[in-house]
Protein backbone atom coordinates (compact mmCIF):
# COMPACT_ATOMS: atom_id res chain seq x y z
CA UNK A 1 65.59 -17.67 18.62
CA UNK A 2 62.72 -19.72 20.02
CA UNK A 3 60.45 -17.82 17.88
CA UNK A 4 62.02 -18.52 15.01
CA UNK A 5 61.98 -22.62 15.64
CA UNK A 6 58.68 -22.72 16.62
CA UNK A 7 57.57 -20.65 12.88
CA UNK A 8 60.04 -23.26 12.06
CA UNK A 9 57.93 -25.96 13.18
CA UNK A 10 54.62 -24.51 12.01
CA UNK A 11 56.08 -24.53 8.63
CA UNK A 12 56.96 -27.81 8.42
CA UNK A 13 53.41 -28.86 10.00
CA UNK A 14 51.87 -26.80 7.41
CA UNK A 15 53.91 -28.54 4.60
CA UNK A 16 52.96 -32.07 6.38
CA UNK A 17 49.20 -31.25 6.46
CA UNK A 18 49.30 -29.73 2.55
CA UNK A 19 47.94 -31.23 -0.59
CA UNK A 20 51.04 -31.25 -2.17
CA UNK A 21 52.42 -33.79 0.27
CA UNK A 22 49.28 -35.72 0.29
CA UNK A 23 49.47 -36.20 -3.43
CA UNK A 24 53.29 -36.74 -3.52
CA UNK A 25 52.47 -39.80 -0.58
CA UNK A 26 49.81 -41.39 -2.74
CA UNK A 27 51.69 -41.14 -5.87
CA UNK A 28 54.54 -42.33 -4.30
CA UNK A 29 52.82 -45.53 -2.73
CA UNK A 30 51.57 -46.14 -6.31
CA UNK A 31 55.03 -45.89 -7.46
CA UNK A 32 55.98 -48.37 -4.71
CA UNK A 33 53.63 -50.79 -5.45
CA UNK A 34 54.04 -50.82 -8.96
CA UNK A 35 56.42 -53.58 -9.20
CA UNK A 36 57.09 -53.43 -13.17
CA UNK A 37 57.87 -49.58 -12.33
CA UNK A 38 60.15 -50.91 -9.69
CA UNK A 39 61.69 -53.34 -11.84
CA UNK A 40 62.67 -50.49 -14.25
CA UNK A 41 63.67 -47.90 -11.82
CA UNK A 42 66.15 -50.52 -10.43
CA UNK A 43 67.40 -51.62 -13.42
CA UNK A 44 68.17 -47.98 -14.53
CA UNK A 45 70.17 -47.44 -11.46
CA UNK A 46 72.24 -50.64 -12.33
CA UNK A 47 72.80 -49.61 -15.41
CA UNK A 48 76.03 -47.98 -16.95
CA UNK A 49 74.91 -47.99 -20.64
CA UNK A 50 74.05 -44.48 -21.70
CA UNK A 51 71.65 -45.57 -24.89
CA UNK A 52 70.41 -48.29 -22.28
CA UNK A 53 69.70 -45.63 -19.61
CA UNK A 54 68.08 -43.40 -21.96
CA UNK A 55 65.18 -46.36 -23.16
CA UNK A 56 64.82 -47.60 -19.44
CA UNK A 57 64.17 -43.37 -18.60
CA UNK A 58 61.72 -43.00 -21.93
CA UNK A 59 59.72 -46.15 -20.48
CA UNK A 60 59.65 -45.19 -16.97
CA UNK A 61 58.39 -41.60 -17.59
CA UNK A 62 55.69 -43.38 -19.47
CA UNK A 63 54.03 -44.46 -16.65
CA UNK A 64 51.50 -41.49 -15.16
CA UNK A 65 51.83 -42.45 -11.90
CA UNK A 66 55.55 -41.63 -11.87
CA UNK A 67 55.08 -38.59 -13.82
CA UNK A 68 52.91 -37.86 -11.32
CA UNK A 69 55.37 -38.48 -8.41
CA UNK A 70 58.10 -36.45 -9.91
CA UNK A 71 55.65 -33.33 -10.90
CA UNK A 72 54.52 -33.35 -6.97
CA UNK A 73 58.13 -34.10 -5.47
CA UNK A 74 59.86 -30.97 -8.00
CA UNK A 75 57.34 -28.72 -6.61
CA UNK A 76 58.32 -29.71 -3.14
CA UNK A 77 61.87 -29.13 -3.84
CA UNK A 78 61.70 -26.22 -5.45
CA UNK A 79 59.62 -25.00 -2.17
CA UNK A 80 62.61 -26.17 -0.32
CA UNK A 81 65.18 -24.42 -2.34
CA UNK A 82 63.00 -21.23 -1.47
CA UNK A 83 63.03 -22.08 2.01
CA UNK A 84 67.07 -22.60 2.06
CA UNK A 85 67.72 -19.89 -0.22
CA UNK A 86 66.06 -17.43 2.34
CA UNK A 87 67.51 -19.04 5.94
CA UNK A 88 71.23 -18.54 3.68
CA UNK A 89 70.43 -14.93 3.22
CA UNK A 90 70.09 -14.16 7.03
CA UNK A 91 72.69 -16.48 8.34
CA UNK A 92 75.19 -15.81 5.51
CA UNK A 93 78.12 -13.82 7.16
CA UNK A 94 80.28 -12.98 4.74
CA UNK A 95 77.57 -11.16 2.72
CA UNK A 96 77.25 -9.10 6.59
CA UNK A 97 78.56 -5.11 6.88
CA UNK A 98 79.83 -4.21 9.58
């Protein structure tokens, strides 16, 4: 078992020290600091208007920076999903035969 947390650990080292995570940090500070960008994002959370929703959404994927951010932070969720997918197939024990 202590092999398998320190591969563990390597892995998430090796995700910290990628590209991918480097671009989703700088994209995401760029997001941060754009306060316009902020302004929308928080006002589409507010919101509770569908057709409102739907302009605030067209306006904020306008921005490249965001589009940026989300294209970087679906990649590492779908690397995630991988990752969970495969730790569910050895630990699930109902699929296990006896």
């Amino acid at each position: 078992m202590n092999d398998v947390i320190q591969k563990t650990k390597a892995l998430i080292d090796t995700f910290e020290k990628s590209s991918l995570i480097e671009k989703l940090e700088h994209y995401k500070s760029k997001v941060l600091m754009n306060s316009k960008l902020m302004d929308l994002i928080t006002k589409y959370n507010k919101s509770e208007v569908q057709y409102e929703k739907i302009s605030l959404k067209k306006e904020i994927y306008e921005n490249e920076d965001y589009r940026n951010y989300m294209k970087y932070y679906n990649e590492l969720f779908y690397y995630v999903l991988k990752i969970n997918k495969k730790f569910n197939d050895y630990t699930d024990i109902r699929s296990c035969k006896s």
